[in-house]
C-alpha atoms as a PDB file:
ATOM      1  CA  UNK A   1       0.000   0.000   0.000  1.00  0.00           C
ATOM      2  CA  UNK A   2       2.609   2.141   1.214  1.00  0.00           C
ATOM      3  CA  UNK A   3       3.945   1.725  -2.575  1.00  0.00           C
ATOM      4  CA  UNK A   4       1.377   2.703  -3.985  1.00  0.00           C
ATOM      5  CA  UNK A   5       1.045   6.068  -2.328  1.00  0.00           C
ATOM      6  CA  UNK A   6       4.514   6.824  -2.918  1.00  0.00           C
ATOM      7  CA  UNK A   7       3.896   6.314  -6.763  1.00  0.00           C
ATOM      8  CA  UNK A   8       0.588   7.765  -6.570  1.00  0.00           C
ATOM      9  CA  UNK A   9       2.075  10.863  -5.145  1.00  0.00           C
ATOM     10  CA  UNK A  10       5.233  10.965  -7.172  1.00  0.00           C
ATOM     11  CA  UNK A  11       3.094  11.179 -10.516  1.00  0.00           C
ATOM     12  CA  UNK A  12       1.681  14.113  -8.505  1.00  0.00           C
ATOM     13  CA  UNK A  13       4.613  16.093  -8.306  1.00  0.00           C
ATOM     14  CA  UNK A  14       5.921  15.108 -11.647  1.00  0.00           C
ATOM     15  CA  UNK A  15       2.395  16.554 -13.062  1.00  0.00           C
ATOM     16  CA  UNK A  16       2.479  19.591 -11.405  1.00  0.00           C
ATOM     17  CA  UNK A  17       6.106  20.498 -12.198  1.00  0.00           C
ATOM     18  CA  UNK A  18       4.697  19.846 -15.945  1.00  0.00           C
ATOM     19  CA  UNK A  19       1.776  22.130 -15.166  1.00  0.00           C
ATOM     20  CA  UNK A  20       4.146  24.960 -13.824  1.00  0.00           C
ATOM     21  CA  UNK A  21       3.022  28.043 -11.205  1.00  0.00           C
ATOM     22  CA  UNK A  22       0.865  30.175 -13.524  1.00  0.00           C
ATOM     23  CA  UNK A  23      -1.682  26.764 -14.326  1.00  0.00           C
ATOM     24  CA  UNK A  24      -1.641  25.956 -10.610  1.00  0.00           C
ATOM     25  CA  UNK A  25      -2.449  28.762  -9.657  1.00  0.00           C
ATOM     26  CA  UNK A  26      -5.520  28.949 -12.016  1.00  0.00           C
ATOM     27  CA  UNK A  27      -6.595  25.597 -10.424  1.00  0.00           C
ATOM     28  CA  UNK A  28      -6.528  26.944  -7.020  1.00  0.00           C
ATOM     29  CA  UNK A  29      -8.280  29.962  -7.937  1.00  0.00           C
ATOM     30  CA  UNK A  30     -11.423  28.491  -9.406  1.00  0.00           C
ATOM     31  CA  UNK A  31     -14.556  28.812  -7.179  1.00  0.00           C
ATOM     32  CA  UNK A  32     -15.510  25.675  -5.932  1.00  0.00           C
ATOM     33  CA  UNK A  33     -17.731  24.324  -2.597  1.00  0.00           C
ATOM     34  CA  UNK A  34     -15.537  21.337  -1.984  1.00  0.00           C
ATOM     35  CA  UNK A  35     -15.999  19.336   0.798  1.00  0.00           C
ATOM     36  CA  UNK A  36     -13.004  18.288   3.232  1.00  0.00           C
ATOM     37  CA  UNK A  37     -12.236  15.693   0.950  1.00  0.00           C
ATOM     38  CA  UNK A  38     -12.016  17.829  -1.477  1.00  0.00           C
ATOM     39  CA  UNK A  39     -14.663  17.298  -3.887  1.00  0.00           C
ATOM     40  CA  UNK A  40     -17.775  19.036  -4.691  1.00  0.00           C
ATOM     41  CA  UNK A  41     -21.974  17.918  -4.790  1.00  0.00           C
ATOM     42  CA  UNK A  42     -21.492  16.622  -8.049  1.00  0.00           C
ATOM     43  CA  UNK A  43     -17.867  14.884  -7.682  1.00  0.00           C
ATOM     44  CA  UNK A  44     -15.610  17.313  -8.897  1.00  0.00           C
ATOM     45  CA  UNK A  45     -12.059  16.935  -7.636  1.00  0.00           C
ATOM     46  CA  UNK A  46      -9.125  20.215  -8.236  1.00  0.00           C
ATOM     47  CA  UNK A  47      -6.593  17.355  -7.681  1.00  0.00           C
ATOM     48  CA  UNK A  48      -7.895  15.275 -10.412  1.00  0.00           C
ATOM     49  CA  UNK A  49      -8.376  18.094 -12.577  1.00  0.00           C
ATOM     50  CA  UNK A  50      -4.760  18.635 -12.864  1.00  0.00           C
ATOM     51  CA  UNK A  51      -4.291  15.762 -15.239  1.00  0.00           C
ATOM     52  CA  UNK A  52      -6.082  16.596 -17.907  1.00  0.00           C
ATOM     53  CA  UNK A  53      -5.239  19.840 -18.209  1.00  0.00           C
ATOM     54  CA  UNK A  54      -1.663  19.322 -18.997  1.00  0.00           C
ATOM     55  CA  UNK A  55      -3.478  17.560 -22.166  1.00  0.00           C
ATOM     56  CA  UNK A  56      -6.048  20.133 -22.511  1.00  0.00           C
ATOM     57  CA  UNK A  57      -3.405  23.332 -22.616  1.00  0.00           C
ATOM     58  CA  UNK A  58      -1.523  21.185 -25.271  1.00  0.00           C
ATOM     59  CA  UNK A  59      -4.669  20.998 -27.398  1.00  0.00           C
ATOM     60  CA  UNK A  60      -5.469  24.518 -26.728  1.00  0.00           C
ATOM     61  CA  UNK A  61      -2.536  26.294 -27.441  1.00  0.00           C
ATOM     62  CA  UNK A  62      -0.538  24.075 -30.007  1.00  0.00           C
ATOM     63  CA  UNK A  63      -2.642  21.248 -31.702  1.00  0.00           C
ATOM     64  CA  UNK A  64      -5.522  24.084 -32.564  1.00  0.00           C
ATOM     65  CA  UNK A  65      -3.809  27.224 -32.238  1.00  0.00           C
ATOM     66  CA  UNK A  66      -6.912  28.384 -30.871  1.00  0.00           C
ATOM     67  CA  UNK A  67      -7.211  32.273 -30.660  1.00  0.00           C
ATOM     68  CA  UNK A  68      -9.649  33.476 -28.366  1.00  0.00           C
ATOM     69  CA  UNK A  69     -11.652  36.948 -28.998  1.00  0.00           C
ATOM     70  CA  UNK A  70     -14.082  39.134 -25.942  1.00  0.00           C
ATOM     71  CA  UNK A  71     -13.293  37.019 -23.040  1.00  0.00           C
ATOM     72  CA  UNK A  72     -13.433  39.953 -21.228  1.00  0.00           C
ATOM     73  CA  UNK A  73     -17.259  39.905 -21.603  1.00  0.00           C
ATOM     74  CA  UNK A  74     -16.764  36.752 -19.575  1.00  0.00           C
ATOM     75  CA  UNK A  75     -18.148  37.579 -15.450  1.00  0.00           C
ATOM     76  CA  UNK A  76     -15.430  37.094 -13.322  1.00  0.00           C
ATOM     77  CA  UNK A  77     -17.856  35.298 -11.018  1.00  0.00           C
ATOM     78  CA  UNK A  78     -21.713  34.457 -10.577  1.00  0.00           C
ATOM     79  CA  UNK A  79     -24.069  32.092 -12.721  1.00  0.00           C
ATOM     80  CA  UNK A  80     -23.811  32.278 -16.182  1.00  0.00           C
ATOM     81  CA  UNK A  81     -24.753  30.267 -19.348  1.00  0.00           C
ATOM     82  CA  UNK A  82     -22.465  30.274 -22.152  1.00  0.00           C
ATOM     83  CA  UNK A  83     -24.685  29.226 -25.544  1.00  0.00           C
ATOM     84  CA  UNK A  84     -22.829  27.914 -28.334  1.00  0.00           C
ATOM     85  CA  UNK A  85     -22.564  26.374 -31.807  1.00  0.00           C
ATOM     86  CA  UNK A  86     -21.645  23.150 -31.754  1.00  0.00           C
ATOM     87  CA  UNK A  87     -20.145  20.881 -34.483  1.00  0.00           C
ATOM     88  CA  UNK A  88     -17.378  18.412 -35.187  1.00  0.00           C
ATOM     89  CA  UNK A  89     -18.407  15.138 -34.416  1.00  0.00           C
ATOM     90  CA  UNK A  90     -16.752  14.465 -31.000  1.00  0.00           C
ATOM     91  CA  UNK A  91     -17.325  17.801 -28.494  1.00  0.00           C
ATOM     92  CA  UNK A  92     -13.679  19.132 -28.882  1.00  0.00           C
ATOM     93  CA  UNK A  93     -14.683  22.382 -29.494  1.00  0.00           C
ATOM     94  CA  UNK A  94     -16.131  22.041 -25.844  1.00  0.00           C
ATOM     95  CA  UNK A  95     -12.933  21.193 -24.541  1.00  0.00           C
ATOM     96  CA  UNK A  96     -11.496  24.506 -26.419  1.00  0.00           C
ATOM     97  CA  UNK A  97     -14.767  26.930 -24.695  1.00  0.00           C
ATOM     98  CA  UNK A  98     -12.903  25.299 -21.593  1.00  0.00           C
ATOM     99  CA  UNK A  99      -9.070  25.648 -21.975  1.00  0.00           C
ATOM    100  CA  UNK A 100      -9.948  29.162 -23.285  1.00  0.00           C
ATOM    101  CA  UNK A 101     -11.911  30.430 -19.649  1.00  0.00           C
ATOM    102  CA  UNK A 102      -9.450  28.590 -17.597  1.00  0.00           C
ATOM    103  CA  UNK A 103      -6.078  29.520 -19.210  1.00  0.00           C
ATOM    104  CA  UNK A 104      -6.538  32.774 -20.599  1.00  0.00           C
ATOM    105  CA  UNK A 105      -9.540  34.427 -19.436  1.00  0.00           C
ATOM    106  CA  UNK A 106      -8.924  37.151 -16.794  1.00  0.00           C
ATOM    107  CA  UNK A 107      -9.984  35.566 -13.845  1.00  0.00           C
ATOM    108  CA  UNK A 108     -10.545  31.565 -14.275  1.00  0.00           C
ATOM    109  CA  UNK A 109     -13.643  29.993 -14.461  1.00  0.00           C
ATOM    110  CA  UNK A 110     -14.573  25.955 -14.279  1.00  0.00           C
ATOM    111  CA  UNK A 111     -17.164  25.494 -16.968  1.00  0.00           C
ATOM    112  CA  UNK A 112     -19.373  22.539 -16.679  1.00  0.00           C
ATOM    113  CA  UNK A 113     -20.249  20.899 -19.897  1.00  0.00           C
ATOM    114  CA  UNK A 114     -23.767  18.989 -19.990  1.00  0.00           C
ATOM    115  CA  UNK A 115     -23.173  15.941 -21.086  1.00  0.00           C
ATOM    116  CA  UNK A 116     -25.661  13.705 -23.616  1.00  0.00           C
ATOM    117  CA  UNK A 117     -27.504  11.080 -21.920  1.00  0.00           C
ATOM    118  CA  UNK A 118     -25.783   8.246 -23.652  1.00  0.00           C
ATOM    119  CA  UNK A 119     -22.081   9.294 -22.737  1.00  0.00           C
ATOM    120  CA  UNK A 120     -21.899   8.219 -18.962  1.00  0.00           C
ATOM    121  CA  UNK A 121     -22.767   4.757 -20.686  1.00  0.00           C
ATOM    122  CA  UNK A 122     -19.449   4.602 -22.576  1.00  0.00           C
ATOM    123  CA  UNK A 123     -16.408   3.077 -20.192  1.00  0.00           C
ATOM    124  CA  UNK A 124     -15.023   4.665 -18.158  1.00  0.00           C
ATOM    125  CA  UNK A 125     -16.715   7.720 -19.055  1.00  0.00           C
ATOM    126  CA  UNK A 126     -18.897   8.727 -16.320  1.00  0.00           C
ATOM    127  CA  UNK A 127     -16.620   8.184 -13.539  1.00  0.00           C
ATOM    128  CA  UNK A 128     -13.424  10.446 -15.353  1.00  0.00           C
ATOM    129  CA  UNK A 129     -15.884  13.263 -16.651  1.00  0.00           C
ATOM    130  CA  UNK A 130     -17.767  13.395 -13.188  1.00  0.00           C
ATOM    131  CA  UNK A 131     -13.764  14.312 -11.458  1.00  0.00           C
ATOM    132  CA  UNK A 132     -13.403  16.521 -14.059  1.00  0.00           C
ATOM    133  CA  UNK A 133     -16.040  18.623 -13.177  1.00  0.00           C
ATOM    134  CA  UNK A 134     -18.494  17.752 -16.361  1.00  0.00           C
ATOM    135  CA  UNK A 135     -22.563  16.007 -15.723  1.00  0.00           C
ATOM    136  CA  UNK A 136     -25.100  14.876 -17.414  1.00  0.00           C
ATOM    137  CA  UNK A 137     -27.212  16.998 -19.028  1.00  0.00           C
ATOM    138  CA  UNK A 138     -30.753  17.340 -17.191  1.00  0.00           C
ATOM    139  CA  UNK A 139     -32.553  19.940 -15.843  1.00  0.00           C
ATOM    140  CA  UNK A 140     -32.521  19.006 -12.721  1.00  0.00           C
ATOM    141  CA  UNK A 141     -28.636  19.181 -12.691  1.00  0.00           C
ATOM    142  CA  UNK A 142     -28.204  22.003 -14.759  1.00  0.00           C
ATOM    143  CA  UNK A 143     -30.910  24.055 -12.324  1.00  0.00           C
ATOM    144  CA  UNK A 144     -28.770  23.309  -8.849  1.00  0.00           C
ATOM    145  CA  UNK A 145     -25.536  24.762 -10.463  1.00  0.00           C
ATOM    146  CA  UNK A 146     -26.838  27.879 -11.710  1.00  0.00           C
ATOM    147  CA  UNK A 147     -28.156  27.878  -7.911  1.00  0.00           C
ATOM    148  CA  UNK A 148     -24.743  27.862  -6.769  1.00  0.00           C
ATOM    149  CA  UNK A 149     -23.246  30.490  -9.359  1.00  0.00           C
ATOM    150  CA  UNK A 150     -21.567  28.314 -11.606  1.00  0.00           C
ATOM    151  CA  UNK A 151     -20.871  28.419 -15.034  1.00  0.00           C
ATOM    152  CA  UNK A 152     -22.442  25.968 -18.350  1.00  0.00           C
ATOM    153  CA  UNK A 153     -21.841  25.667 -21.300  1.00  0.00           C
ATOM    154  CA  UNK A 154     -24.664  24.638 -23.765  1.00  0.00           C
ATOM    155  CA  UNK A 155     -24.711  23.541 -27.154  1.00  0.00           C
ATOM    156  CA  UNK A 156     -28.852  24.347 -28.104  1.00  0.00           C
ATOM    157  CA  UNK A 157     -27.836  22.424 -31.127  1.00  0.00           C
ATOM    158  CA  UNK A 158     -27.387  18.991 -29.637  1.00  0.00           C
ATOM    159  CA  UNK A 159     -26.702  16.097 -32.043  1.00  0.00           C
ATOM    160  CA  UNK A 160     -28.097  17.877 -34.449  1.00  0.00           C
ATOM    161  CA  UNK A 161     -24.777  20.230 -34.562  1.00  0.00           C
ATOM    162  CA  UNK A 162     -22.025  17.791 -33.674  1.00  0.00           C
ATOM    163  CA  UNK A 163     -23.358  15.083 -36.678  1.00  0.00           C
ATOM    164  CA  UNK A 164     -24.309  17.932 -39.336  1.00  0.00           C
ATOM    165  CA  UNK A 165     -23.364  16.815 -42.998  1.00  0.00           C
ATOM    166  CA  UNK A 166     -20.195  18.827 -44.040  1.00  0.00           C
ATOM    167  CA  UNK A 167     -22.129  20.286 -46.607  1.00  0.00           C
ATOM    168  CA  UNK A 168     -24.027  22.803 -43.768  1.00  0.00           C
ATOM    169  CA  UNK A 169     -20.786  23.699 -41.842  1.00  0.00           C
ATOM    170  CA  UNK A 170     -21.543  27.423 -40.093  1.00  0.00           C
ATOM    171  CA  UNK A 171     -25.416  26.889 -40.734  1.00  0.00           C
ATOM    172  CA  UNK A 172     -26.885  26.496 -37.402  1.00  0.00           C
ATOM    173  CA  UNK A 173     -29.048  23.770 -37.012  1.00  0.00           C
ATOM    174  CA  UNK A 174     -32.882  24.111 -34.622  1.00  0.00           C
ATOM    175  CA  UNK A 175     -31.746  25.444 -31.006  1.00  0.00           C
ATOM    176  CA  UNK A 176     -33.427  23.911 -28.165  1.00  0.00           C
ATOM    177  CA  UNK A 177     -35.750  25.779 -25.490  1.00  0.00           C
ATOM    178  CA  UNK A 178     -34.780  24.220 -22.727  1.00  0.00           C
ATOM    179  CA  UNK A 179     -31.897  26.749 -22.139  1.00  0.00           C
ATOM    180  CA  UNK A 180     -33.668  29.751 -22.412  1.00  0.00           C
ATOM    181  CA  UNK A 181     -36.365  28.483 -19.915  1.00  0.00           C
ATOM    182  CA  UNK A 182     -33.301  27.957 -17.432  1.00  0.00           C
ATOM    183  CA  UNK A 183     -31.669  31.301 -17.991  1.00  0.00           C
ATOM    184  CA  UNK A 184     -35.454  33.205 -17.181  1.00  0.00           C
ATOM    185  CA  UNK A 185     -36.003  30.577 -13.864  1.00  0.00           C
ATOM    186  CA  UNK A 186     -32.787  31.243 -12.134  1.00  0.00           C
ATOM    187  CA  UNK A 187     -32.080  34.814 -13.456  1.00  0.00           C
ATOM    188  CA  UNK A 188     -29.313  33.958 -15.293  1.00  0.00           C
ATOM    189  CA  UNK A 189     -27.586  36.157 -17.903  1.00  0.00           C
ATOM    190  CA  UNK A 190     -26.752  34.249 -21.662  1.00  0.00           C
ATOM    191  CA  UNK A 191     -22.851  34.789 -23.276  1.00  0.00           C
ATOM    192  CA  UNK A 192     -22.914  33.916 -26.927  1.00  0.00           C
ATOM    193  CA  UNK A 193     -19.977  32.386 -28.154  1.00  0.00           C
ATOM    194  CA  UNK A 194     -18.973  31.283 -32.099  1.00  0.00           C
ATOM    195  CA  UNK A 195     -16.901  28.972 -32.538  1.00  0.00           C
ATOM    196  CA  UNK A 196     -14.948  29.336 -35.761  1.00  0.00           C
ATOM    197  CA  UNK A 197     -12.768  25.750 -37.102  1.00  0.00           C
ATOM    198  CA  UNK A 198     -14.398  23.154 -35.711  1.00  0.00           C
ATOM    199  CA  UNK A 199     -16.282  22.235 -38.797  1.00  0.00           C
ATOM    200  CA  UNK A 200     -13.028  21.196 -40.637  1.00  0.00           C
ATOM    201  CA  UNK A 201     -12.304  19.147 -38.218  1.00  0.00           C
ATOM    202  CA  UNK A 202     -13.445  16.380 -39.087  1.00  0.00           C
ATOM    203  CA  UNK A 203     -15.380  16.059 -42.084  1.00  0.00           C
ATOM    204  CA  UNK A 204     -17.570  12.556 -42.356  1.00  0.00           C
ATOM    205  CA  UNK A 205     -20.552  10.967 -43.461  1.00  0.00           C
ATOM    206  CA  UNK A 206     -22.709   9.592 -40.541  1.00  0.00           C
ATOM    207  CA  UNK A 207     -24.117   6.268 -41.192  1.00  0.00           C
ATOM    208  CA  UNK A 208     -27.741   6.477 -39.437  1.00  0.00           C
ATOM    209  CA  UNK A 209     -28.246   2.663 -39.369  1.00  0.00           C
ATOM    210  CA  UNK A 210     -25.426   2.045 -37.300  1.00  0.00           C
ATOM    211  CA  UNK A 211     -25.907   4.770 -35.225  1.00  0.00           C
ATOM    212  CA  UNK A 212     -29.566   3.775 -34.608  1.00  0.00           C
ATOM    213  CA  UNK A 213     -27.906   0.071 -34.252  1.00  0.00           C
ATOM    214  CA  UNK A 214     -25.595   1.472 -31.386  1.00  0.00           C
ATOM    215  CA  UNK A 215     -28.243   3.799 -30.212  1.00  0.00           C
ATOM    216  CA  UNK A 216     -26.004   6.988 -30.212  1.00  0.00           C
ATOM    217  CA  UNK A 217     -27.294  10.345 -31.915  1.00  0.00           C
ATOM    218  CA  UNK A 218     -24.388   9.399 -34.905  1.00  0.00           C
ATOM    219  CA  UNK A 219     -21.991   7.275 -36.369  1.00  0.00           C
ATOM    220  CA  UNK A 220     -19.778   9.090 -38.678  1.00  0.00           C
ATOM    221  CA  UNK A 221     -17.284   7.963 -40.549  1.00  0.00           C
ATOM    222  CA  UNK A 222     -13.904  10.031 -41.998  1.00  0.00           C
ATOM    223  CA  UNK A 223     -12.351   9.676 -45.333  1.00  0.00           C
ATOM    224  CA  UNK A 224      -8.986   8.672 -43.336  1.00  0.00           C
ATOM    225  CA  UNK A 225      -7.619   6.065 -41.336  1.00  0.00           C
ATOM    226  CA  UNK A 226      -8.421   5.414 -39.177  1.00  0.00           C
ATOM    227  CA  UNK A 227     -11.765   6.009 -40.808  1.00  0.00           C
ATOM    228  CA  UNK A 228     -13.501   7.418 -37.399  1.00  0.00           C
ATOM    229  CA  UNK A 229     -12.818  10.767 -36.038  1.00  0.00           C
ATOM    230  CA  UNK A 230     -10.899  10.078 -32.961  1.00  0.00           C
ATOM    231  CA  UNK A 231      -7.718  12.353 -34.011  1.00  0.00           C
ATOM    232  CA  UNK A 232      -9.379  15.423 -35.100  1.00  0.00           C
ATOM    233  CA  UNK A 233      -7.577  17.321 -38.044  1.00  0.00           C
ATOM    234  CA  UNK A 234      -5.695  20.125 -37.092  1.00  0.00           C
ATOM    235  CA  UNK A 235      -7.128  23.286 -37.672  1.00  0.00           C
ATOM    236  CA  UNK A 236      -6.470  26.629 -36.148  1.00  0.00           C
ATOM    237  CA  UNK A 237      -9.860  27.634 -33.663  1.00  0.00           C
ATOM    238  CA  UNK A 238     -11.057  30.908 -33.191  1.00  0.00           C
ATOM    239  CA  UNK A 239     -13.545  31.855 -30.443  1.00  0.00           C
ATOM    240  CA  UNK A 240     -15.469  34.924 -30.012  1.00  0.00           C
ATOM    241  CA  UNK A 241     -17.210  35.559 -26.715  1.00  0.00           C
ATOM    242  CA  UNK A 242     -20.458  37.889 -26.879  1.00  0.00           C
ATOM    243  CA  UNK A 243     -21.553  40.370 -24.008  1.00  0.00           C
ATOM    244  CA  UNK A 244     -23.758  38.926 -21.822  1.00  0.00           C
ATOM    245  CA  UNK A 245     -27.562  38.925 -22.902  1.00  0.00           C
ATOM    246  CA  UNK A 246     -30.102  39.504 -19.895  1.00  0.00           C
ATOM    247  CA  UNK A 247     -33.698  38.559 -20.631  1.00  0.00           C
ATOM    248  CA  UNK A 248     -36.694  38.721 -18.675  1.00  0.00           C
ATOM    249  CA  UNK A 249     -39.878  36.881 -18.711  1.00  0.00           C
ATOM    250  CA  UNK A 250     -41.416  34.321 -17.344  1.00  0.00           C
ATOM    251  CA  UNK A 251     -40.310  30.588 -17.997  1.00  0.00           C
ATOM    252  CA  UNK A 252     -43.336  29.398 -18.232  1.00  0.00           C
ATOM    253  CA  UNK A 253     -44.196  31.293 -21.429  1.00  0.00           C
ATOM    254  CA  UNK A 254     -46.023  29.563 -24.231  1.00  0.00           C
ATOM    255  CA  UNK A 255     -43.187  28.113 -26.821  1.00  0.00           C
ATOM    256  CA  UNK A 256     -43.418  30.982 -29.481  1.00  0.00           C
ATOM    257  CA  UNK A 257     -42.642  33.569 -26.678  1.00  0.00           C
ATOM    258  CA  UNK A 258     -39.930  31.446 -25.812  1.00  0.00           C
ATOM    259  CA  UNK A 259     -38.807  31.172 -29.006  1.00  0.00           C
ATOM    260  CA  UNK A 260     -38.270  34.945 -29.985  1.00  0.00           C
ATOM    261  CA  UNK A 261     -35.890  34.880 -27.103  1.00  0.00           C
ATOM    262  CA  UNK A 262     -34.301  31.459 -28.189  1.00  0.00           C
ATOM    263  CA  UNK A 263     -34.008  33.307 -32.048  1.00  0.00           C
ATOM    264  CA  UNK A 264     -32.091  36.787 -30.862  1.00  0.00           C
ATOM    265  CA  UNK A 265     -29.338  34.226 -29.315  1.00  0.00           C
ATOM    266  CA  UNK A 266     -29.089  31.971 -31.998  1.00  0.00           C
ATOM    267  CA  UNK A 267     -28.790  35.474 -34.583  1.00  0.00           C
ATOM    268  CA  UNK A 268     -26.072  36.701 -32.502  1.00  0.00           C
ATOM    269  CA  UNK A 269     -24.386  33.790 -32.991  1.00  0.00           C
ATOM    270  CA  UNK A 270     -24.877  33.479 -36.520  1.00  0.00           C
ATOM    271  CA  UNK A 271     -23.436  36.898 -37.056  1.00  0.00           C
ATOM    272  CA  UNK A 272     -20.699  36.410 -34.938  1.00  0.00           C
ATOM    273  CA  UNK A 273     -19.958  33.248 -36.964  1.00  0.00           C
ATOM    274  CA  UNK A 274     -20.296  35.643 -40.065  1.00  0.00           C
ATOM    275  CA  UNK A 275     -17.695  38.037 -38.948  1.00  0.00           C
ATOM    276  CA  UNK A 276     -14.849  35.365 -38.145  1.00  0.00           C
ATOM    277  CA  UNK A 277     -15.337  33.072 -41.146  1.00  0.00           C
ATOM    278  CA  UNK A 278     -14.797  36.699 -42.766  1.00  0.00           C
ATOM    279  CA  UNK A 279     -11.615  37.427 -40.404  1.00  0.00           C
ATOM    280  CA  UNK A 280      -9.681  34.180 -40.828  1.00  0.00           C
ATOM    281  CA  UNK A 281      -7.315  33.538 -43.836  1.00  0.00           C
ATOM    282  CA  UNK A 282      -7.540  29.859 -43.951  1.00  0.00           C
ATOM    283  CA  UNK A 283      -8.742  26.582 -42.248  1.00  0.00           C
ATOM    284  CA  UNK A 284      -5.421  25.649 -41.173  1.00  0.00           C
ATOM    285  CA  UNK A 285      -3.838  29.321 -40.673  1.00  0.00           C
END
């Protein structure tokens, strides 16, 4: 036993020396009600946290080059919802919205990520993504962290985003209510972000019967090896954060009064997605 500790806490050091001060520090910062063993309602763990951010900052800043616009429109504290476009195939433009807040946005912020039903399912999956801070996305769940200030990040989208055919990259699909209905409950203000590269990605054709055979929302299929998008390509990300929208209303609003609200986020986006696919010089550049 007493091995195992040692190694256990060896890897520790050798993770954080790989981290360095500045990401630490970050980590320590974030606002967090951790218990005294130091994890929160939901399972969240700082310590565990560490490890994948070493690959998380590699992904950020040199795999995707990702250049991040208006994060100081991000609230350096308080409940927030962060509504984005969403595409890709697998959610690493999530993992960007992440890196981006935590590394490089002015004061740090742990964004919680609500996951798709089926993904606690996969192995290993629900126990890693639960450490790191991430849950599955219900209402109930997403309703007690806006309660206690935190921050989410929603893709309106859904499947419909991350599996879109290549041929309807930067057209947003149908956004979901559910968000909006959230954001009036709880009070909480909306930041629009666009997410500009994560459409090249990964470029497939989603074979429906085997998805429906597997019972996930997709089952694409790249023209590489090895033939599924696991390794995404490597395109250079660009993120623009909006101001924060407040709206006002009540949640229980028939769905077309709902919806005009849903429509002025998802426009914002889609002009915010206009004005970087206009700004960047290339996919890859």
């Amino acid at each position: 036993m007493r091995a195992v500790d040692w190694l256990k806490n060896r890897v520790h050091q050798l993770v954080d020396q790989r981290l360095g001060s500045d990401t630490r520090d970050r980590c320590e910062a974030l606002t967090v009600r951790q218990n005294e063993y130091g994890y929160d309602a939901f399972g969240f763990s700082r310590d565990s946290l560490r490890y994948p951010l070493l690959f998380t900052r590699w992904l950020y800043r040199h795999y995707f080059r990702c250049e991040s616009h208006g994060l100081e429109h991000i609230p350096a504290n308080g409940r927030c919802l962060v509504v984005s476009n969403h595409s890709g195939q697998l959610p690493f433009d999530g993992v960007v919205i992440g890196a981006a807040l935590f590394f490089d946005a002015p004061h740090p912020r742990l964004i919680r990520s609500m996951l798709e039903r089926f993904v606690p399912t996969l192995p290993f999956a629900s126990y890693l993504f639960t450490r790191w801070g991430q849950i599955t996305g219900t209402p109930e769940n997403c309703r007690r962290l806006l309660q206690q200030d935190e921050m989410i990040l929603v893709f309106p989208e859904g499947a419909r985003g991350i599996a879109k055919p290549f041929s309807h990259r930067y057209q947003l699909a149908e956004f979901g209510h559910g968000f909006m209905r959230l954001a009036l409950e709880t009070d909480t203000p909306v930041v629009p972000v666009a997410v500009i590269g994560a459409e090249e990605q990964a470029p497939a054709l989603n074979l429906k019967p085997i998805a429906k055979l597997l019972r996930t929302p997709a089952f694409p299929v790249v023209p590489y090896p090895p033939f599924v998008p696991i390794l995404p390509l490597p395109v250079k990300y660009r993120l623009y954060f909006g101001p924060p929208i407040h709206f006002e209303g009540d949640p229980d609003d028939e769905e077309d009064v709902i919806e005009e609200k849903v429509r002025a986020v998802k426009n914002r986006i889609q002009s915010m997605i206009h004005i970087g696919l206009r700004e960047r010089k290339g996919v890859f550049w």
